[in-house]
Every structure is written in C-alpha cells, then in structure tokens.
C-alpha atoms as a PDB file:
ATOM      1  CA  UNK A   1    -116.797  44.895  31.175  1.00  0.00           C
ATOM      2  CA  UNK A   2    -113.812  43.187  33.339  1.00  0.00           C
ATOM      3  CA  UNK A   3    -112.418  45.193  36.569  1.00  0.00           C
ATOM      4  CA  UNK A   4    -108.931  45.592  34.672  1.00  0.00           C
ATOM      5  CA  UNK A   5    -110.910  47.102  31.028  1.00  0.00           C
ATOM      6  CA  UNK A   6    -109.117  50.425  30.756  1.00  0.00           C
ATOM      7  CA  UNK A   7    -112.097  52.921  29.748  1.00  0.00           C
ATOM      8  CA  UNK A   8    -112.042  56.764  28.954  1.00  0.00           C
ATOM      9  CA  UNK A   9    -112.428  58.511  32.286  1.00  0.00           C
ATOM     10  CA  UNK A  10    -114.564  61.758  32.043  1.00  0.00           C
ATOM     11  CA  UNK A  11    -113.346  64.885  34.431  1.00  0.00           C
ATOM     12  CA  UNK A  12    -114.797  68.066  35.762  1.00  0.00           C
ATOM     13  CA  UNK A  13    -113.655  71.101  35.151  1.00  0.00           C
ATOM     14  CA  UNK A  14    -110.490  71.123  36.974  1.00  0.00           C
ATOM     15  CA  UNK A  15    -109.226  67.421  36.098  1.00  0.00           C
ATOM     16  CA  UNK A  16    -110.886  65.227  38.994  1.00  0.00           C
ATOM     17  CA  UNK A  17    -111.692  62.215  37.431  1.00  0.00           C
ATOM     18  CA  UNK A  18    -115.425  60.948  37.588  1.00  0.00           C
ATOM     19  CA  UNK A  19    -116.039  57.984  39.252  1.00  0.00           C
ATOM     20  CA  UNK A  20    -118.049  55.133  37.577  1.00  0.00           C
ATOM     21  CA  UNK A  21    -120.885  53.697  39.015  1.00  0.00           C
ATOM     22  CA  UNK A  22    -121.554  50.149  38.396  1.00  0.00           C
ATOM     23  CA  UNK A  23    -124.658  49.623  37.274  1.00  0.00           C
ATOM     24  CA  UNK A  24    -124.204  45.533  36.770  1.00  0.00           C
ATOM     25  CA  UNK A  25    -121.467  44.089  39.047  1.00  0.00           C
ATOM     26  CA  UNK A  26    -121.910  40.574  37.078  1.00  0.00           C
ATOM     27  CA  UNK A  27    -121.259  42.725  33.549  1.00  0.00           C
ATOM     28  CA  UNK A  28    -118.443  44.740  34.998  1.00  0.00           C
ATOM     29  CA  UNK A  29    -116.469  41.533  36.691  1.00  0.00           C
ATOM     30  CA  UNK A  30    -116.890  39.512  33.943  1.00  0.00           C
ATOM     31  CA  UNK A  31    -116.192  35.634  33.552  1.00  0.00           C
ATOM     32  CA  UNK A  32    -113.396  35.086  35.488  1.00  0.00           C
ATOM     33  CA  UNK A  33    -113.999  37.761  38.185  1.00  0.00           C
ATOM     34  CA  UNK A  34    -110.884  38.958  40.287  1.00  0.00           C
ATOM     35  CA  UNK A  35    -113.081  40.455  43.455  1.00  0.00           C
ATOM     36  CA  UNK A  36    -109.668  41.036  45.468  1.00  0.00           C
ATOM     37  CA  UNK A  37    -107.777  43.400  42.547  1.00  0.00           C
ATOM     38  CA  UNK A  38    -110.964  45.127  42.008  1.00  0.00           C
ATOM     39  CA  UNK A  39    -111.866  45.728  45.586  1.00  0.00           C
ATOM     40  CA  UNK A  40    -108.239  47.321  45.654  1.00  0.00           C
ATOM     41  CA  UNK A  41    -108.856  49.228  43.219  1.00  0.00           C
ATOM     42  CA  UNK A  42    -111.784  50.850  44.751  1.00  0.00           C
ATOM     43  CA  UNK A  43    -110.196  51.644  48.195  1.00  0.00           C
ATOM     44  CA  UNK A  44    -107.345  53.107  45.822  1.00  0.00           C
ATOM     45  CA  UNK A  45    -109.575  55.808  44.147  1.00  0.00           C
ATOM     46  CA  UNK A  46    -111.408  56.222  47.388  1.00  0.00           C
ATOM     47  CA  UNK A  47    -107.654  57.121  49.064  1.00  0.00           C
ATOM     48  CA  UNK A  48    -107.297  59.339  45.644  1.00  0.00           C
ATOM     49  CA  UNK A  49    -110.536  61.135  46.595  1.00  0.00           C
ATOM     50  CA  UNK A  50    -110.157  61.574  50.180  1.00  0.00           C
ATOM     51  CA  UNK A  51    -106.724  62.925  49.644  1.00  0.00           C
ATOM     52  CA  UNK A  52    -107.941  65.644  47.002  1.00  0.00           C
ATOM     53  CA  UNK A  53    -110.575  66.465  49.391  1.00  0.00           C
ATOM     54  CA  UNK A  54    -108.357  67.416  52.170  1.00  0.00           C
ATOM     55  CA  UNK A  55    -106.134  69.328  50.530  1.00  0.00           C
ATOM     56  CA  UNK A  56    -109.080  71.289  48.750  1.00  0.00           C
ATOM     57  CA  UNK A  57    -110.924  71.556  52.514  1.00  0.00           C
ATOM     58  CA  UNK A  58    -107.460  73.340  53.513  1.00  0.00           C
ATOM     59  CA  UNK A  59    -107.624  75.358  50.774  1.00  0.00           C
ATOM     60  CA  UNK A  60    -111.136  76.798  51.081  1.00  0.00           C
ATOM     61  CA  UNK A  61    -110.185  77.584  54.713  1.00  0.00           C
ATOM     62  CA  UNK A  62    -107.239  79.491  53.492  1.00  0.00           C
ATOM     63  CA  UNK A  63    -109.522  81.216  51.382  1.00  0.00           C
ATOM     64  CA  UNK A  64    -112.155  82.151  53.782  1.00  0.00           C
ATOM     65  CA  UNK A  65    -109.593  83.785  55.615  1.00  0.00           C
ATOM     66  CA  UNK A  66    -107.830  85.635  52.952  1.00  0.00           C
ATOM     67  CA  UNK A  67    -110.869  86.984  51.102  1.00  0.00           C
ATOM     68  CA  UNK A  68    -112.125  89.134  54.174  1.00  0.00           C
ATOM     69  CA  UNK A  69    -108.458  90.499  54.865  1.00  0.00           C
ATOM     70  CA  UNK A  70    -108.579  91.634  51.200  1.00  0.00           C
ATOM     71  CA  UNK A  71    -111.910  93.442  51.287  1.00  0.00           C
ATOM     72  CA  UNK A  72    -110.626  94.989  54.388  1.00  0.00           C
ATOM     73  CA  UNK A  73    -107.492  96.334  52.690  1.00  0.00           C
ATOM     74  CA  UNK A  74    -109.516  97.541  49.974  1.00  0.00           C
ATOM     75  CA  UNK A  75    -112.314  99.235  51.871  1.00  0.00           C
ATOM     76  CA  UNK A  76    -109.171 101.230  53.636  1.00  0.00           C
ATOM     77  CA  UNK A  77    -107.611 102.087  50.540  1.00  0.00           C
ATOM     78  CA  UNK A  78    -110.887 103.648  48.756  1.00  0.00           C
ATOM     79  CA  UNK A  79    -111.210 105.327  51.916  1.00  0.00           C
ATOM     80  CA  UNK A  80    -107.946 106.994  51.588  1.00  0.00           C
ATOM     81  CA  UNK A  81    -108.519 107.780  47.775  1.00  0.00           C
ATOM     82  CA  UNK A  82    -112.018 109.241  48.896  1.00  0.00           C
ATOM     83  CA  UNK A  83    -110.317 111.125  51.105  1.00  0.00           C
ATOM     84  CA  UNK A  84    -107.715 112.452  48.968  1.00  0.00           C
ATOM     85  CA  UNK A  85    -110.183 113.244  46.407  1.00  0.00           C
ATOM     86  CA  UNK A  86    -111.992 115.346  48.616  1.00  0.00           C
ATOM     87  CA  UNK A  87    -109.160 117.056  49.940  1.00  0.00           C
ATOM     88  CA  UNK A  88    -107.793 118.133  46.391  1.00  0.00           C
ATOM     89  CA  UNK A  89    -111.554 119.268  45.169  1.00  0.00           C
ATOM     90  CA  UNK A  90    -111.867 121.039  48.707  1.00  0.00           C
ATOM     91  CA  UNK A  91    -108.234 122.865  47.823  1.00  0.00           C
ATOM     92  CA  UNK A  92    -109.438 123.926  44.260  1.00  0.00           C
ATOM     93  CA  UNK A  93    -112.735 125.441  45.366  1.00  0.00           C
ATOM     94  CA  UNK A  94    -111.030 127.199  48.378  1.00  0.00           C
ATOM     95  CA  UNK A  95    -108.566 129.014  45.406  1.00  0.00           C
ATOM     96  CA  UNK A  96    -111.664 130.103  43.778  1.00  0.00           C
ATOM     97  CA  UNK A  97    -113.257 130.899  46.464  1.00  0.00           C
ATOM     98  CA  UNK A  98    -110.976 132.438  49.075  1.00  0.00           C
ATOM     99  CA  UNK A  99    -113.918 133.921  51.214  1.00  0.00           C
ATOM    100  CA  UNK A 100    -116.021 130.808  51.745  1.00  0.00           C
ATOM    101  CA  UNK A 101    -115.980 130.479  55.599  1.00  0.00           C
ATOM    102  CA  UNK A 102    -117.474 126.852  54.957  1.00  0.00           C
ATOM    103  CA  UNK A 103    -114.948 125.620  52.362  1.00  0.00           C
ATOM    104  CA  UNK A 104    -112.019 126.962  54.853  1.00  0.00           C
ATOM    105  CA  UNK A 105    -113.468 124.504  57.717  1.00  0.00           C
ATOM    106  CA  UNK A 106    -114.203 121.874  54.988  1.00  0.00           C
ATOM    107  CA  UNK A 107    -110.317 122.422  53.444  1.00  0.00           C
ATOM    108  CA  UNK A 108    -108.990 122.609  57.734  1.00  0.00           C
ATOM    109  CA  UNK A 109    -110.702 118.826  58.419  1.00  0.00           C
ATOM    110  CA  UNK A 110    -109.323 117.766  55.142  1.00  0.00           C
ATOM    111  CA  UNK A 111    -105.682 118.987  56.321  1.00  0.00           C
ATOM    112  CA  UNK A 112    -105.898 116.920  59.503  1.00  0.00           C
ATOM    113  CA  UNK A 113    -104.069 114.163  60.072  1.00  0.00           C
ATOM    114  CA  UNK A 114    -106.374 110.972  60.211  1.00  0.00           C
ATOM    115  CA  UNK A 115    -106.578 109.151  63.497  1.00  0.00           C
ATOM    116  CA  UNK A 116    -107.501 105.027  63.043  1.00  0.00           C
ATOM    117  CA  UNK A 117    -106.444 102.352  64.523  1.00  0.00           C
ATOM    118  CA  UNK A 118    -104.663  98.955  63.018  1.00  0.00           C
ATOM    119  CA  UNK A 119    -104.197  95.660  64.299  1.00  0.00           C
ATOM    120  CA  UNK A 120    -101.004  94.399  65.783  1.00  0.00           C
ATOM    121  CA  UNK A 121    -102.589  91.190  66.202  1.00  0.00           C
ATOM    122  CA  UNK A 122    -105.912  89.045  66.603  1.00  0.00           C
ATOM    123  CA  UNK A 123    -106.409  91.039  70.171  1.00  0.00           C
ATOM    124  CA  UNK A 124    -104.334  94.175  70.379  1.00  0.00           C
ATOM    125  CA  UNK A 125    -104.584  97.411  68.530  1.00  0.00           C
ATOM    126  CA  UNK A 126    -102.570 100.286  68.656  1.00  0.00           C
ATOM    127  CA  UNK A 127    -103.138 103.932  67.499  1.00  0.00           C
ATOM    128  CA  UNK A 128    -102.038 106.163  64.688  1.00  0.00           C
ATOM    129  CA  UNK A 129    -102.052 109.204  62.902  1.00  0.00           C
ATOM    130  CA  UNK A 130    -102.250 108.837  58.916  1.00  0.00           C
ATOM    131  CA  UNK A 131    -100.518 111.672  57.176  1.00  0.00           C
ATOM    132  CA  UNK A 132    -101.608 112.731  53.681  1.00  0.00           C
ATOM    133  CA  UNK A 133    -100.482 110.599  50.929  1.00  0.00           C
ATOM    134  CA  UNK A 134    -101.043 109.133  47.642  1.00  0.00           C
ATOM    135  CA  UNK A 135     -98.872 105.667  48.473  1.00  0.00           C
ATOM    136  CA  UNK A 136    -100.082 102.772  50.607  1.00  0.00           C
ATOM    137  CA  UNK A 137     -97.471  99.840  50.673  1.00  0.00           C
ATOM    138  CA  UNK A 138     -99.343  96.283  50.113  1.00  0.00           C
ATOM    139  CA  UNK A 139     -98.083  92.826  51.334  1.00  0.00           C
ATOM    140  CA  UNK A 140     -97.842  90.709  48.392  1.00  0.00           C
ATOM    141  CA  UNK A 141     -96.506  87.382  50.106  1.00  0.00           C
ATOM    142  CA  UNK A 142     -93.696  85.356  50.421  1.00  0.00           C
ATOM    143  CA  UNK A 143     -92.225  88.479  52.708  1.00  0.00           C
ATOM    144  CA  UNK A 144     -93.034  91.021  49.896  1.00  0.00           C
ATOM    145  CA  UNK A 145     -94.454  93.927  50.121  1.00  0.00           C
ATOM    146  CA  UNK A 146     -94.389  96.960  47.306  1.00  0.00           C
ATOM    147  CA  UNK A 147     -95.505 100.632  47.207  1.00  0.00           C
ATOM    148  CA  UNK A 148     -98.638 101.599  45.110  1.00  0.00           C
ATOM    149  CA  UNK A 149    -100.076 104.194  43.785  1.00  0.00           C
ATOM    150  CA  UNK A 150    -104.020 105.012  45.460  1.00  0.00           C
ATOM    151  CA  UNK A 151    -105.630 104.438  41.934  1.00  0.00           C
ATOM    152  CA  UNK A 152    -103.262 101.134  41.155  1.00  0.00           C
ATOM    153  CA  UNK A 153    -103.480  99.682  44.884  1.00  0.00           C
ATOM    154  CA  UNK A 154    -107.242  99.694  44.212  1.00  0.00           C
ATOM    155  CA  UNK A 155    -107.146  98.070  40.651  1.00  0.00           C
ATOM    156  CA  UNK A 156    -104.778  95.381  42.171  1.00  0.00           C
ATOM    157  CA  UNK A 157    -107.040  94.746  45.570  1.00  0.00           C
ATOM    158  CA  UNK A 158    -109.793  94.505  43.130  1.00  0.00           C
ATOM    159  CA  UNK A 159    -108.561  91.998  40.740  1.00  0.00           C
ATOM    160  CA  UNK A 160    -107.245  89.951  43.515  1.00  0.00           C
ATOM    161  CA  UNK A 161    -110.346  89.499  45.248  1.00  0.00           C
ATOM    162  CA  UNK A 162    -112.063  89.148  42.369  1.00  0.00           C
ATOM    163  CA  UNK A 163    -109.956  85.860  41.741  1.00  0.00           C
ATOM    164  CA  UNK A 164    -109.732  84.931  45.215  1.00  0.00           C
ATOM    165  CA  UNK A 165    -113.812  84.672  45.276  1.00  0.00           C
ATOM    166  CA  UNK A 166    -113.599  82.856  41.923  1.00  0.00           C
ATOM    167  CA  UNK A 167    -110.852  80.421  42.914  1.00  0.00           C
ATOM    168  CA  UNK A 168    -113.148  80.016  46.204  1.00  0.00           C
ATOM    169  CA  UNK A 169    -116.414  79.387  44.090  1.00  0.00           C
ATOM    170  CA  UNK A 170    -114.544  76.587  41.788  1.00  0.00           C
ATOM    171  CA  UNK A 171    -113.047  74.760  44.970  1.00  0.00           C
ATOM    172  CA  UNK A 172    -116.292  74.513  46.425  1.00  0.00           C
ATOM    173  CA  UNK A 173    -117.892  73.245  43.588  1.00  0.00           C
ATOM    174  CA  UNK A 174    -114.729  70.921  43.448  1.00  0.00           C
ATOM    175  CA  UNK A 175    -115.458  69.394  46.806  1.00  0.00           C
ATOM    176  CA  UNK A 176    -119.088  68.793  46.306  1.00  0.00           C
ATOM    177  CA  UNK A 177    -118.166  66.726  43.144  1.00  0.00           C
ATOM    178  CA  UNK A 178    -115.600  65.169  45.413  1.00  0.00           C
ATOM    179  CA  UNK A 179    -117.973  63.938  47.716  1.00  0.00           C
ATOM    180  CA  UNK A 180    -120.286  62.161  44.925  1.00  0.00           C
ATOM    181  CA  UNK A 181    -117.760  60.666  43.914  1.00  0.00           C
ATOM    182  CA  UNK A 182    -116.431  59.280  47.062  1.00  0.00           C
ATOM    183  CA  UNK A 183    -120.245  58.224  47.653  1.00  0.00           C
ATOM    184  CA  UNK A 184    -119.970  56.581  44.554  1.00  0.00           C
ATOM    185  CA  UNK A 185    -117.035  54.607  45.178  1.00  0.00           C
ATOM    186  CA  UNK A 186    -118.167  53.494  48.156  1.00  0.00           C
ATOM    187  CA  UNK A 187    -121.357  52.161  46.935  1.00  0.00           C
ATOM    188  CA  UNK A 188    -119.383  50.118  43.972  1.00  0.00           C
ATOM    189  CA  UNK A 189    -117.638  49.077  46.767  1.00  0.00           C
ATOM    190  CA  UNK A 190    -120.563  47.745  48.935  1.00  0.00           C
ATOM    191  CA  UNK A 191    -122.338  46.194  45.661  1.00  0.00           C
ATOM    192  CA  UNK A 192    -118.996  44.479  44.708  1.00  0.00           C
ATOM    193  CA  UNK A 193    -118.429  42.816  47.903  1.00  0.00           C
ATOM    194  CA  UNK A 194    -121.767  41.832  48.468  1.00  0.00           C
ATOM    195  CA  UNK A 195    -122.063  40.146  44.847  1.00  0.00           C
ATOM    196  CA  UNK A 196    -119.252  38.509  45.781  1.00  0.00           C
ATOM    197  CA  UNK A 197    -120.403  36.975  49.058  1.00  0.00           C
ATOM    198  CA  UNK A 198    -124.040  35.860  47.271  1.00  0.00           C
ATOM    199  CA  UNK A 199    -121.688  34.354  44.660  1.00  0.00           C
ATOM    200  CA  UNK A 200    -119.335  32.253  46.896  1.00  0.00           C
ATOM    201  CA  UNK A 201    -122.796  31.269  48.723  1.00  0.00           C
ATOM    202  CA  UNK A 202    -124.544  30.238  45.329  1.00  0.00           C
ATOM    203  CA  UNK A 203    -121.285  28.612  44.706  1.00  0.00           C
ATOM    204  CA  UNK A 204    -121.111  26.450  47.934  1.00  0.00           C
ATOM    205  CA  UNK A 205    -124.669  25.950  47.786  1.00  0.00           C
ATOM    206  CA  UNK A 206    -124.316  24.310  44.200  1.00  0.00           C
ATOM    207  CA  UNK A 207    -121.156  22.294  44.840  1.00  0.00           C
ATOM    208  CA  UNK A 208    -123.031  20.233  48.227  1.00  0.00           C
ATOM    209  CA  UNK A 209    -125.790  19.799  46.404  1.00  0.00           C
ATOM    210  CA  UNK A 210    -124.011  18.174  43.350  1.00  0.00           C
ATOM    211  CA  UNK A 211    -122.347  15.953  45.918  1.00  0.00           C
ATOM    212  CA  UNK A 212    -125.726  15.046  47.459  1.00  0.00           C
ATOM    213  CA  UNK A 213    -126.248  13.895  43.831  1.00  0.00           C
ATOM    214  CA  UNK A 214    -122.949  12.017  43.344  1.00  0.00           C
ATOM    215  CA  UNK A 215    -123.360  10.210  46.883  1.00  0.00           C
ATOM    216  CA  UNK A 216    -126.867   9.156  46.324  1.00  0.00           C
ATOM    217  CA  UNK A 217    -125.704   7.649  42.303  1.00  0.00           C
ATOM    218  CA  UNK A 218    -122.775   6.114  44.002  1.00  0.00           C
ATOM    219  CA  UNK A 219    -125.042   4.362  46.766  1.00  0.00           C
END
C-alpha cells in the first residue's frame, strides 16, 4: 500500500474517523516512497484530532456544569409538586373531616408561604417567600424562558437531563477514542520517520561501498 492509496476509512459512532496503524512501513510506502507527503499527512490528521478533541474537552465541561444545574431545577420543582400535592390531599381530608385538630395544623403549614433561598450569583443569596402555585417559569436558553405547568416542568427537566447525561456519556467515550487515535498517529509517525532515516543510512552505506568497489576495479 502507497501513502497516497485512498482506502475505506472506518468511524465510530459519531463520524470520527479511525486512524490506521501501520503495521509494515516498507508495504505501506511502497516502491517509490514519498516520506515528506506522507509525514504531512500524518501531522494533518494529528491537527484533525487534536482539534476535535478540544472542542469535545469544552464540551464535556459545558456539560458537567449544566447537568448539576438541571438536577437542581428539578429536585426544586418535585419539591413544589410534592408540596402542592400535599396541600390539595390535606384540603380534601380537612372537608371531610372538619373536626380533625391534626389535619387543621397539617392544612395551616400547608397554607404558609414557603421561605428558601435562591442564588443571585456564585456567592450571594437572597431570601424569599414562595406563594402557592402550580407554574414555575424555566430558562430555556438563548434569553428564553417559558411558563410550565408543575407536572410538564417535571417531564421536560426530566427528558433534558436525561439527554444531557447521554450526550455527556457519548462525548466521553468520543474523547477516549480520540486519544487512541492521536496515539496512533503519532506512533505511524515515529515508525515512518525512523524507517526513513535507517533507509537513507542503508542507502549511503550501499552507495560508498559500491564506490570502494569501483575505485579498487579502476586501480
């Protein structure tokens, strides 16, 4: 095989190409070997590589961050659906059962306003009071944000970290792959080079010693 024979390139999963590893330098050059082209080559895919792996380093670190934020929102949401849930089945026992003195202080915590804190920013807090209510507003990016049911905000805060965790699971596996391959690369790259240098040596080597000969049949 020549360093310019076009082959079929097997991917992973998501499209990276896999990198060959060159087994037989001598096979893969071929009989009129062009060392300089396929050392360019090399440091080509190796820029290829390098470059995918940056961009899918920045990536994961997007995604460490987002995922938590996400299970945060979500946690606070069920939380205020638990809470809402309670409150109604507190309010149709107390109809029932207008003498209970236990379900009055049960239904009298439920009608409290909730005190929490949120964050302003990575160091501040301030307080609040949550009222009662069935809507919590979500950011959706891109300076979006929408109103959502309890029961719908939850679905939605589900399914997103549920892809967010799976996007984060595929880019990892991504960059590991990335990594052989860039190991592999470098490697052909090493073997190349250094077939090339015992071949200029062997070459060198041959070419004094046939003028040896042709000095000593000339003498």
């Amino acid at each position: 095989m020549s360093a310019t024979a076009t082959t079929q390139t097997e991917k992973n999963a998501r499209g990276i190409p896999k990198a060959p590893f060159i087994a037989d330098v001598e096979e893969y050059m071929g009989p009129t070997p062009d060392v300089e082209k396929a050392l360019k080559e090399f440091q080509a895919a190796l820029a290829k590589y390098r470059y995918m792996d940056n961009n899918l380093a920045q990536r994961r670190r997007g995604l460490e961050e987002k995922i938590p934020d996400i299970k945060k929102t979500l946690s606070m949401v069920e939380f205020l659906q638990d809470r809402r849930e309670g409150k109604n089945k507190a309010e149709g026992v107390e109809d029932d059962l207008d003498d209970g003195d236990d379900l009055e202080d049960d239904s009298e915590n439920h009608k409290k306003p909730l005190r929490t804190t949120f964050e302003l920013n990575d160091t501040l807090y301030a307080e609040a009071e949550l009222e009662d209510t069935d809507t919590v507003y979500l950011w959706l990016g891109a300076n979006v944000m929408l109103s959502y049911r309890l029961p719908t905000a939850i679905l939605l805060l589900r399914s997103k970290l549920e892809a967010a965790e799976g996007t984060l699971a595929s880019v990892i596996e991504d960059l590991e792959f990335l990594r052989e391959q860039t190991t592999i690369m470098e490697v052909n790259t090493a073997r190349v080079y250094n077939w090339d240098v015992k071949r200029r040596r062997e070459l060198r080597d041959k070419e004094a010693k046939e003028g040896k000969t042709s000095d000593t049949i000339a003498g």
